[in-house]
N, C-alpha and C. Protein backbone atom coordinates (compact mmCIF):
# COMPACT_ATOMS: atom_id res chain seq x y z
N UNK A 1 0.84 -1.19 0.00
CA UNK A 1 0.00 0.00 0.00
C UNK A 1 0.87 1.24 0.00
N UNK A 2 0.43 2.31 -0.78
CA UNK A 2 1.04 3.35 -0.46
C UNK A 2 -0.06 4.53 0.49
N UNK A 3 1.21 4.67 1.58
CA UNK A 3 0.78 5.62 3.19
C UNK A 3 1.36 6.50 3.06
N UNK A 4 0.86 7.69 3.04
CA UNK A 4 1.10 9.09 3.63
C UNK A 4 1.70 9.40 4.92
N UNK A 5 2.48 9.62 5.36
CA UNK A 5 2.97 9.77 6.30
C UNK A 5 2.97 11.32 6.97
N UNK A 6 1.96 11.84 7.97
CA UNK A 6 2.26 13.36 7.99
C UNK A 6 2.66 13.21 9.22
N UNK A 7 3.94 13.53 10.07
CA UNK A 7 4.26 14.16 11.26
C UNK A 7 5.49 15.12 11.23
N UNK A 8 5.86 15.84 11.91
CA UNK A 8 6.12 16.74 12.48
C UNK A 8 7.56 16.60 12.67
N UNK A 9 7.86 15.93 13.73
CA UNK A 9 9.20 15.18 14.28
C UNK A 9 9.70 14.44 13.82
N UNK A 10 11.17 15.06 13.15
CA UNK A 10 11.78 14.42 11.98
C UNK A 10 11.98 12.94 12.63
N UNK A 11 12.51 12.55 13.96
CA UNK A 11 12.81 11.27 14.25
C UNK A 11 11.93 10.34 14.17
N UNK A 12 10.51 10.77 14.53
CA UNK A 12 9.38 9.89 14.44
C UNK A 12 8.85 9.72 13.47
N UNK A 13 8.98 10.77 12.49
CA UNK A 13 8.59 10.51 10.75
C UNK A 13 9.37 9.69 10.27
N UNK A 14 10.45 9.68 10.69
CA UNK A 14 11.79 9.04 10.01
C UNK A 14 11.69 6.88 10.37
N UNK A 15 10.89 6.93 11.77
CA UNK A 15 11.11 5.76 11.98
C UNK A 15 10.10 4.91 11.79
N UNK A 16 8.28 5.73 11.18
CA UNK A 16 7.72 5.43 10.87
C UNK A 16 7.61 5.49 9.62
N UNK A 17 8.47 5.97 8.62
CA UNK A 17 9.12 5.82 7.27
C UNK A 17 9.65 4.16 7.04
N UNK A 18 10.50 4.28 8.37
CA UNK A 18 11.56 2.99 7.90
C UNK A 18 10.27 1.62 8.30
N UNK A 19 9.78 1.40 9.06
CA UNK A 19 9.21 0.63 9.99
C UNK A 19 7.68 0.14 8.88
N UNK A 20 7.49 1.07 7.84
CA UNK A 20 6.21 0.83 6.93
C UNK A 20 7.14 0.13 5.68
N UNK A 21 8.22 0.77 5.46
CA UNK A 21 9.11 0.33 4.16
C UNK A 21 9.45 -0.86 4.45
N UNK A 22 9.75 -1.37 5.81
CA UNK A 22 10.20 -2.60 5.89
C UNK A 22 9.54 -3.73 5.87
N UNK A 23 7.72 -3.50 6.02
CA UNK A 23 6.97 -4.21 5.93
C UNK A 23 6.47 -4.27 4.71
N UNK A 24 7.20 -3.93 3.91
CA UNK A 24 6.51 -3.99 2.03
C UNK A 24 5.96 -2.63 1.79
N UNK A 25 5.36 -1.65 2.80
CA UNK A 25 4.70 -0.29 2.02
C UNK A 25 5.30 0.79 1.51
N UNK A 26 4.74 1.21 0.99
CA UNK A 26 5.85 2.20 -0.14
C UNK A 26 5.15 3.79 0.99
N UNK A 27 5.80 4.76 0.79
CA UNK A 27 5.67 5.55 1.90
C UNK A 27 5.52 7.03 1.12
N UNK A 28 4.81 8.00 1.22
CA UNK A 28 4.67 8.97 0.50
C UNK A 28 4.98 9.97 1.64
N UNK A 29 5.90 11.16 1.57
CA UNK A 29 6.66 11.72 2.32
C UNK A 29 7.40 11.43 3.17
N UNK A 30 7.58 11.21 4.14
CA UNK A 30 7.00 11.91 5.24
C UNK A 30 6.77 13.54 5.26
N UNK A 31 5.89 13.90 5.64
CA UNK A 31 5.18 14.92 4.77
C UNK A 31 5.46 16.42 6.60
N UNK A 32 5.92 17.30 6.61
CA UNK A 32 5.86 17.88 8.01
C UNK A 32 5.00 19.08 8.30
N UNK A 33 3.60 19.39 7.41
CA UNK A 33 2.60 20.28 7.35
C UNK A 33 1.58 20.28 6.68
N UNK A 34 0.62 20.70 6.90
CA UNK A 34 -0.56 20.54 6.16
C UNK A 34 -0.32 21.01 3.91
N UNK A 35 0.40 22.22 4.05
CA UNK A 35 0.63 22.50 2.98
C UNK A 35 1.52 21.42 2.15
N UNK A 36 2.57 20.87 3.04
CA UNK A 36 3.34 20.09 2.31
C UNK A 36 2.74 18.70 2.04
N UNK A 37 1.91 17.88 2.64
CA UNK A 37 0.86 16.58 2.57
C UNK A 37 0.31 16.54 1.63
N UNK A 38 -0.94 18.45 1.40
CA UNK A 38 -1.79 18.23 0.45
C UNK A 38 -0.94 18.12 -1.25
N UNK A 39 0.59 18.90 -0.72
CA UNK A 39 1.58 18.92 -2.49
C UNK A 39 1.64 17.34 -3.04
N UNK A 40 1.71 16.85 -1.67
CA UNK A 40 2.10 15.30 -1.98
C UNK A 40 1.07 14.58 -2.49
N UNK A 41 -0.14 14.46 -1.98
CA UNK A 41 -1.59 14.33 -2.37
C UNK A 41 -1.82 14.46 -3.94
N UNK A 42 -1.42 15.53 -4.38
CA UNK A 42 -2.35 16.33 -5.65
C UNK A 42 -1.29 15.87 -6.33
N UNK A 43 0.23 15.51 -5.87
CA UNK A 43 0.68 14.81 -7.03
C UNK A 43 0.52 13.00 -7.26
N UNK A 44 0.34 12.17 -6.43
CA UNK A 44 0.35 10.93 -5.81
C UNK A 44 -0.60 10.87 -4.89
N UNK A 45 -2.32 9.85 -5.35
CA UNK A 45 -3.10 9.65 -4.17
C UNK A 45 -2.59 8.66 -3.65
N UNK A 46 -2.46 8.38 -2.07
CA UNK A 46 -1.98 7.31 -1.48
C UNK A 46 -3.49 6.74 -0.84
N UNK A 47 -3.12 5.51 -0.64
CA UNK A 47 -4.09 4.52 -0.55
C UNK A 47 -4.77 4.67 1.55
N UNK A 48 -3.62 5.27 2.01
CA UNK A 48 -4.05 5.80 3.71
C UNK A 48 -3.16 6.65 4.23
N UNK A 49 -3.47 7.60 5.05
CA UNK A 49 -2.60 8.98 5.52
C UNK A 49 -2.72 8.11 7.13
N UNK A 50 -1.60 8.55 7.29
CA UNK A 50 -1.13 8.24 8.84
C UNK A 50 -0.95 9.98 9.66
N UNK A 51 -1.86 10.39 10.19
CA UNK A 51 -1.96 11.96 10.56
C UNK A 51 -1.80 12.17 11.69
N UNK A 52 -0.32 12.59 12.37
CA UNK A 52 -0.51 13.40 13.70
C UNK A 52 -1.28 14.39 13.96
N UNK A 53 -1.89 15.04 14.78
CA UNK A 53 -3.40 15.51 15.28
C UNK A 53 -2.22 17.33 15.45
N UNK A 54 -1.57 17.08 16.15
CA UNK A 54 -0.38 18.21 16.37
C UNK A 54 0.78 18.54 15.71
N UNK A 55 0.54 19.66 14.55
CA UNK A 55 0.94 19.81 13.56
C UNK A 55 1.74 21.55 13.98
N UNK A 56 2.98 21.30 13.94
CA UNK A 56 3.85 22.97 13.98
C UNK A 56 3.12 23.35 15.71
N UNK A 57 2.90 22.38 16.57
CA UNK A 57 2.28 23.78 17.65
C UNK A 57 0.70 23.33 17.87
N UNK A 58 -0.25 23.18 16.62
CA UNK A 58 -1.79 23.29 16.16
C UNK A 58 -2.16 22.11 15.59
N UNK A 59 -3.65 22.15 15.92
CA UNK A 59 -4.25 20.85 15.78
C UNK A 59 -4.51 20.94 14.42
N UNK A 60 -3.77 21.29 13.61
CA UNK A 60 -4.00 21.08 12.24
C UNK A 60 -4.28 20.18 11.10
N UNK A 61 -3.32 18.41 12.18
CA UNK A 61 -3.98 17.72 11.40
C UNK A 61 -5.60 17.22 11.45
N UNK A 62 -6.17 17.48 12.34
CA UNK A 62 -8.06 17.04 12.45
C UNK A 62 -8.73 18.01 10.63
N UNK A 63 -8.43 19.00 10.29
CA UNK A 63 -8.24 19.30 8.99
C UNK A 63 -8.05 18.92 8.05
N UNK A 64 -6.38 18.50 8.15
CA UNK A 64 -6.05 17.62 7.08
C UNK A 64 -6.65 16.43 6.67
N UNK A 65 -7.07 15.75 7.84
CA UNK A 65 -7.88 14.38 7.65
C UNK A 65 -9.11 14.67 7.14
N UNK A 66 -9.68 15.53 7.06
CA UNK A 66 -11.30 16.10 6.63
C UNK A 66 -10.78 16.17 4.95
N UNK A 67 -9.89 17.03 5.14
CA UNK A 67 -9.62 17.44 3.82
C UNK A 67 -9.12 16.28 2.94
N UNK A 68 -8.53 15.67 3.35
CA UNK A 68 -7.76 14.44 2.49
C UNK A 68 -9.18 13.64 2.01
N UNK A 69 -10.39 12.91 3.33
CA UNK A 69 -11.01 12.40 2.62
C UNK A 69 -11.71 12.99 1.91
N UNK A 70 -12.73 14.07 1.77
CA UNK A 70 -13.21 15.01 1.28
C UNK A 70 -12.65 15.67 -0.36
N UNK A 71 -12.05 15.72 -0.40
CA UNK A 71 -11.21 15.83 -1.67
C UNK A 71 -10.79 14.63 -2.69
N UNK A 72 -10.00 13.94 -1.89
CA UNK A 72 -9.41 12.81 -2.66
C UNK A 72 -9.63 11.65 -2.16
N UNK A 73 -11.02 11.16 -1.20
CA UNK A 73 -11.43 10.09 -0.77
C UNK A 73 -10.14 9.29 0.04
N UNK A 74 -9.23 9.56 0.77
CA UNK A 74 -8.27 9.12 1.35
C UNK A 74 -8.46 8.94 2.85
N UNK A 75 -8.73 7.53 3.26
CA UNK A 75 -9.28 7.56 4.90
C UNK A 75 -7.72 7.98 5.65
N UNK A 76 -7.88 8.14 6.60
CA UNK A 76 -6.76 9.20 7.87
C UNK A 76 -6.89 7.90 9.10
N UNK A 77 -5.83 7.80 9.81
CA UNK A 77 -5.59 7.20 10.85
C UNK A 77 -4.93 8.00 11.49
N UNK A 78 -5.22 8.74 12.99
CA UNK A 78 -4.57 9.39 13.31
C UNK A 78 -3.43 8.95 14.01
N UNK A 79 -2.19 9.39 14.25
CA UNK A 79 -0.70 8.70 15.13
C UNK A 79 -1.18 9.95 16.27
N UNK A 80 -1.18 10.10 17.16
CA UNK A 80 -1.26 11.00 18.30
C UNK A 80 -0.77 10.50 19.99
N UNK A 81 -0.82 12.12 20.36
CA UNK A 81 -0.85 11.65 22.18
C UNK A 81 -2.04 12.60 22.16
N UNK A 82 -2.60 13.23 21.17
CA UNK A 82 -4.08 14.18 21.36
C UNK A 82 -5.02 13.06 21.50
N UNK A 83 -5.04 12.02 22.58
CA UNK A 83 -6.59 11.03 22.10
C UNK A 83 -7.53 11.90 22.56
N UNK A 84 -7.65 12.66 23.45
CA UNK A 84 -9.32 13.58 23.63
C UNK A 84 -9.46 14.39 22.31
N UNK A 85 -8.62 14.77 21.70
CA UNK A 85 -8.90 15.50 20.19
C UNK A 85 -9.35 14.62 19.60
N UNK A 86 -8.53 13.61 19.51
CA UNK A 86 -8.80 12.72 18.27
C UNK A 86 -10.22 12.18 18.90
N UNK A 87 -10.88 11.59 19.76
CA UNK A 87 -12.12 11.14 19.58
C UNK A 87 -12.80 12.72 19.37
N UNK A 88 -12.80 13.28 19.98
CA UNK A 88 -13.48 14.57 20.03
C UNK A 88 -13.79 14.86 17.73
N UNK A 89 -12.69 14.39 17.53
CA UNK A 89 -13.47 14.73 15.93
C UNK A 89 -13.03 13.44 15.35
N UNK A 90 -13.84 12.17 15.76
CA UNK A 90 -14.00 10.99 15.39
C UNK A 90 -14.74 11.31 13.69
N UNK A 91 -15.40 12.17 13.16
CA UNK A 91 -15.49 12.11 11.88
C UNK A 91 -14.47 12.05 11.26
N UNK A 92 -13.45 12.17 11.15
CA UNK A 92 -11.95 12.58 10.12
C UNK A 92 -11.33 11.79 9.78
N UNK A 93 -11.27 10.69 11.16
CA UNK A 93 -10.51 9.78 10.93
C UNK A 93 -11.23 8.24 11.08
N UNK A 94 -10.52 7.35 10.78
CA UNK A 94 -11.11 5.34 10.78
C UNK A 94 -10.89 5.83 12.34
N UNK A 95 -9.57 5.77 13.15
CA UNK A 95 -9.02 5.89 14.29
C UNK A 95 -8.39 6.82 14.99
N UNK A 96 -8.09 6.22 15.97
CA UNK A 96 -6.27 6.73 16.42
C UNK A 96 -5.87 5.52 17.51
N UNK A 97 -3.78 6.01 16.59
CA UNK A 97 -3.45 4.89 17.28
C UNK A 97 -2.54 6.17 18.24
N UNK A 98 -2.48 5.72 19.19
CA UNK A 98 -2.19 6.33 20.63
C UNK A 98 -0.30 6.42 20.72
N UNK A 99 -0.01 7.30 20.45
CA UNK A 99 1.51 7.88 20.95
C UNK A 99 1.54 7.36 22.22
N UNK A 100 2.85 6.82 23.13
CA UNK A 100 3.42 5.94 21.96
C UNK A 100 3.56 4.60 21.76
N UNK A 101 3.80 3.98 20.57
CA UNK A 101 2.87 2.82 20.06
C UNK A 101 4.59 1.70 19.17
N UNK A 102 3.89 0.88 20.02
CA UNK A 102 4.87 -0.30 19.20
C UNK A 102 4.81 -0.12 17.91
N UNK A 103 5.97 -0.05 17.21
CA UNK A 103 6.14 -0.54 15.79
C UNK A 103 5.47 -1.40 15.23
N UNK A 104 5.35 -2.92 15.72
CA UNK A 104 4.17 -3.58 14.87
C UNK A 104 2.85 -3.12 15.31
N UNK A 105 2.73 -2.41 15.69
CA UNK A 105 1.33 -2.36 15.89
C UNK A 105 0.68 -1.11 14.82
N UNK A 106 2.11 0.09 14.97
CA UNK A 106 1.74 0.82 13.71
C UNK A 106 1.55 0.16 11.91
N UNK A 107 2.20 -1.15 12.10
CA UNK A 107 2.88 -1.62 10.74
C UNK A 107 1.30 -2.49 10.70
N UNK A 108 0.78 -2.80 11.39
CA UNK A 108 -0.28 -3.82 11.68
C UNK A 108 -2.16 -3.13 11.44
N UNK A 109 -1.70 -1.40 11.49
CA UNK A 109 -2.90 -1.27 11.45
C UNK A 109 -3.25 -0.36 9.80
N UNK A 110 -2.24 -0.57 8.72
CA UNK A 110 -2.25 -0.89 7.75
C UNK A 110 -3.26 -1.71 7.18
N UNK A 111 -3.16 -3.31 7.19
CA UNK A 111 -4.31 -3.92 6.77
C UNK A 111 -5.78 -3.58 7.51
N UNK A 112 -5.47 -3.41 8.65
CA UNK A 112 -6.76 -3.21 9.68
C UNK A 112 -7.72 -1.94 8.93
N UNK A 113 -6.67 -1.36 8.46
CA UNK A 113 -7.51 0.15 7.60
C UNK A 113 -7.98 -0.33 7.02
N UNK A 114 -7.22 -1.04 5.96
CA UNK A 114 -7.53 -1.38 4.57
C UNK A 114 -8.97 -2.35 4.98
N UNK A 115 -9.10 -3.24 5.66
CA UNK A 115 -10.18 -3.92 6.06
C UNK A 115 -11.45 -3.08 6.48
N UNK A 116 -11.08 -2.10 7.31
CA UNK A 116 -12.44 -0.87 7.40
C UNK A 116 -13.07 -0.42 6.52
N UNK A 117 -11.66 0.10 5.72
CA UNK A 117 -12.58 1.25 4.86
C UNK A 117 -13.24 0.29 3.29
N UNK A 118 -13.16 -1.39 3.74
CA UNK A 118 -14.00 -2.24 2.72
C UNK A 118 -14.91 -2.58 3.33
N UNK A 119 -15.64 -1.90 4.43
CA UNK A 119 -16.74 -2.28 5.38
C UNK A 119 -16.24 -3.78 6.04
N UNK A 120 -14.99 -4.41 5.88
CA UNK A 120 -14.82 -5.59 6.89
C UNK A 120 -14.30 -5.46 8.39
N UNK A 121 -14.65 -6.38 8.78
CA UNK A 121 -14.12 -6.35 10.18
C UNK A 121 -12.58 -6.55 10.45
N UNK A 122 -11.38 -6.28 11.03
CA UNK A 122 -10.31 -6.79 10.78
C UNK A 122 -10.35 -7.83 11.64
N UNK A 123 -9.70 -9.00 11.12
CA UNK A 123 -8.97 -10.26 12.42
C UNK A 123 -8.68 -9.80 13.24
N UNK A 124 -7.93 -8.89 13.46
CA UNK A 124 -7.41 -8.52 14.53
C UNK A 124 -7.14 -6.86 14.82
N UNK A 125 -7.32 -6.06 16.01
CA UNK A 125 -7.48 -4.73 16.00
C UNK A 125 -5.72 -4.55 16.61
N UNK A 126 -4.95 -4.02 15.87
CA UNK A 126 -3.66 -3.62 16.76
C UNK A 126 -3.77 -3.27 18.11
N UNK A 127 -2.61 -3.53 18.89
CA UNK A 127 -2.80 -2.90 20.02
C UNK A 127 -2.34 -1.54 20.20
N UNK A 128 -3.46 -0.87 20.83
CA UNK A 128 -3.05 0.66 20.62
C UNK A 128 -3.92 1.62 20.04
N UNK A 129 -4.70 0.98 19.03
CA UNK A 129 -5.41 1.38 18.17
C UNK A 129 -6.94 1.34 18.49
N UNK A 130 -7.45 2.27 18.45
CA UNK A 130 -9.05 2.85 19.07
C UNK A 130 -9.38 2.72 17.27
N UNK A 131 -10.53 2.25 17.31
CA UNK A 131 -10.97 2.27 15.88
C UNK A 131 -12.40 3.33 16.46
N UNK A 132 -12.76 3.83 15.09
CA UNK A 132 -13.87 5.12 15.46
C UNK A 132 -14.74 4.51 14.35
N UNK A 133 -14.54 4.06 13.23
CA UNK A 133 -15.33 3.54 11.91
C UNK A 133 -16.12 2.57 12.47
N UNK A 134 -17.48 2.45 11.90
CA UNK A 134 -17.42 1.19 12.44
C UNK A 134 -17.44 -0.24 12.18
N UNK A 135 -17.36 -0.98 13.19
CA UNK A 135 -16.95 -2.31 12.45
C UNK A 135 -18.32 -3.32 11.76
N UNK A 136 -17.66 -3.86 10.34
CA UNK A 136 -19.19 -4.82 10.01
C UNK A 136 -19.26 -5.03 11.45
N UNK A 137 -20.76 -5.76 10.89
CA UNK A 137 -20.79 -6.93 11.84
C UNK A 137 -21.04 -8.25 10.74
N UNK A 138 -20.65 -9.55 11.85
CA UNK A 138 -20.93 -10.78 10.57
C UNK A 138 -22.14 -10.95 10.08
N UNK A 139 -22.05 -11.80 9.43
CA UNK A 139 -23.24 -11.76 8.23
C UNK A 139 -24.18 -12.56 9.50
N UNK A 140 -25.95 -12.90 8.82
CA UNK A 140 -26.59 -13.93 9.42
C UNK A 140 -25.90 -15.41 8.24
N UNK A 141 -26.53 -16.47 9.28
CA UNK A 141 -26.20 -17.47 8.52
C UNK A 141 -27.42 -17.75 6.80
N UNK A 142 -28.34 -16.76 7.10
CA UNK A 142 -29.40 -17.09 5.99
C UNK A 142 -28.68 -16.07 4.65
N UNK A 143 -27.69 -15.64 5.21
CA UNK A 143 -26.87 -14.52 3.84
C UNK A 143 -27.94 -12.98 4.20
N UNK A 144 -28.92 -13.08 4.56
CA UNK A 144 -29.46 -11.64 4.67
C UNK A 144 -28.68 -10.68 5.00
N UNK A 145 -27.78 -11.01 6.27
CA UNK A 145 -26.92 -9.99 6.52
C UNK A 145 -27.15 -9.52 8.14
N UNK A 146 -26.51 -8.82 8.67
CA UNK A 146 -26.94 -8.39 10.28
C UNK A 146 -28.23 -7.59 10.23
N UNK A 147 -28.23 -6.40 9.57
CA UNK A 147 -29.72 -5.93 9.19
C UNK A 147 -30.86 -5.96 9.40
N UNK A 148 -30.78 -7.03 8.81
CA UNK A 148 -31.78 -7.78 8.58
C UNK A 148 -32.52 -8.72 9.80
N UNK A 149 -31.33 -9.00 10.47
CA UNK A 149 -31.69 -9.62 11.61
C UNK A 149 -32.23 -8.56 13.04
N UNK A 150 -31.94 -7.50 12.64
CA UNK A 150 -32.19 -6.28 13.82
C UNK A 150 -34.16 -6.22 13.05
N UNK A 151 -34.17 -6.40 11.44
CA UNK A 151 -35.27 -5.66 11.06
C UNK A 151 -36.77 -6.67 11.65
N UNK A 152 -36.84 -7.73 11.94
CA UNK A 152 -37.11 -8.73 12.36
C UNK A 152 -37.92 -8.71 14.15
């Protein structure tokens, strides 16, 4: 998959650069502002933005994530230590995974996106990771679907 990477802190951009590359994903910036993300964007849509919430100082990325999907249909996972922000504007993003966060667990919630934003449930939720989207639920066994079973 190719991930957007927006944070701030060259060391933590840098190791969540290496830590996605090493798991097969190809990595679009690391990107360190709202202006510089959307350059990256409008040249290369990436398939999920990984968005710190605290951008230069300002909560700039809860924006960016509006804007990314809103524009170029790109779901946002937020990386933060803002979790009262980040639920506080649970529209923007699938999640947030909580500063600070094991490496596999960042590398892990990759597919977990990718599984959301196809309406599936993931196998497994990283640890760390607050999901805000929400999750299917399983089907009924008659194929109707959960739905269906509430409509009943």
């Amino acid at each position: 998959m190719l991930v957007l990477v927006v944070e701030d802190e060259p060391v933590i951009a840098a190791s969540i650069e290496w830590e996605l590359m090493a798991a097969g994903h190809e990595v679009l910036g690391p990107a360190s502002s709202v202006d510089e993300a959307q350059e990256l964007v409008r040249r290369r849509r990436p398939d999920l933005a990984f968005v710190d919430i605290n951008l230069a100082g300002a909560d700039e990325g809860v924006g960016l994530a509006r804007d990314l999907r809103r524009r170029w249909g790109v779901h946002s996972l937020f990386v933060t230590g803002q979790i009262t922000q980040a639920r506080q504007n649970s529209d923007a993003a699938l999640g947030v995974l909580a500063k600070p966060f094991a490496f596999e667990s960042l590398v892990a919630c990759v597919p977990a996106a990718a599984e959301l934003v196809s309406g599936r449930t993931p196998p497994r939720i990283p640890r760390g990771l607050e999901v805000f989207a929400p999750i299917a639920q399983p089907p009924r066994g008659d194929g109707r679907g959960f739905e269906a079973s509430l409509a009943q």
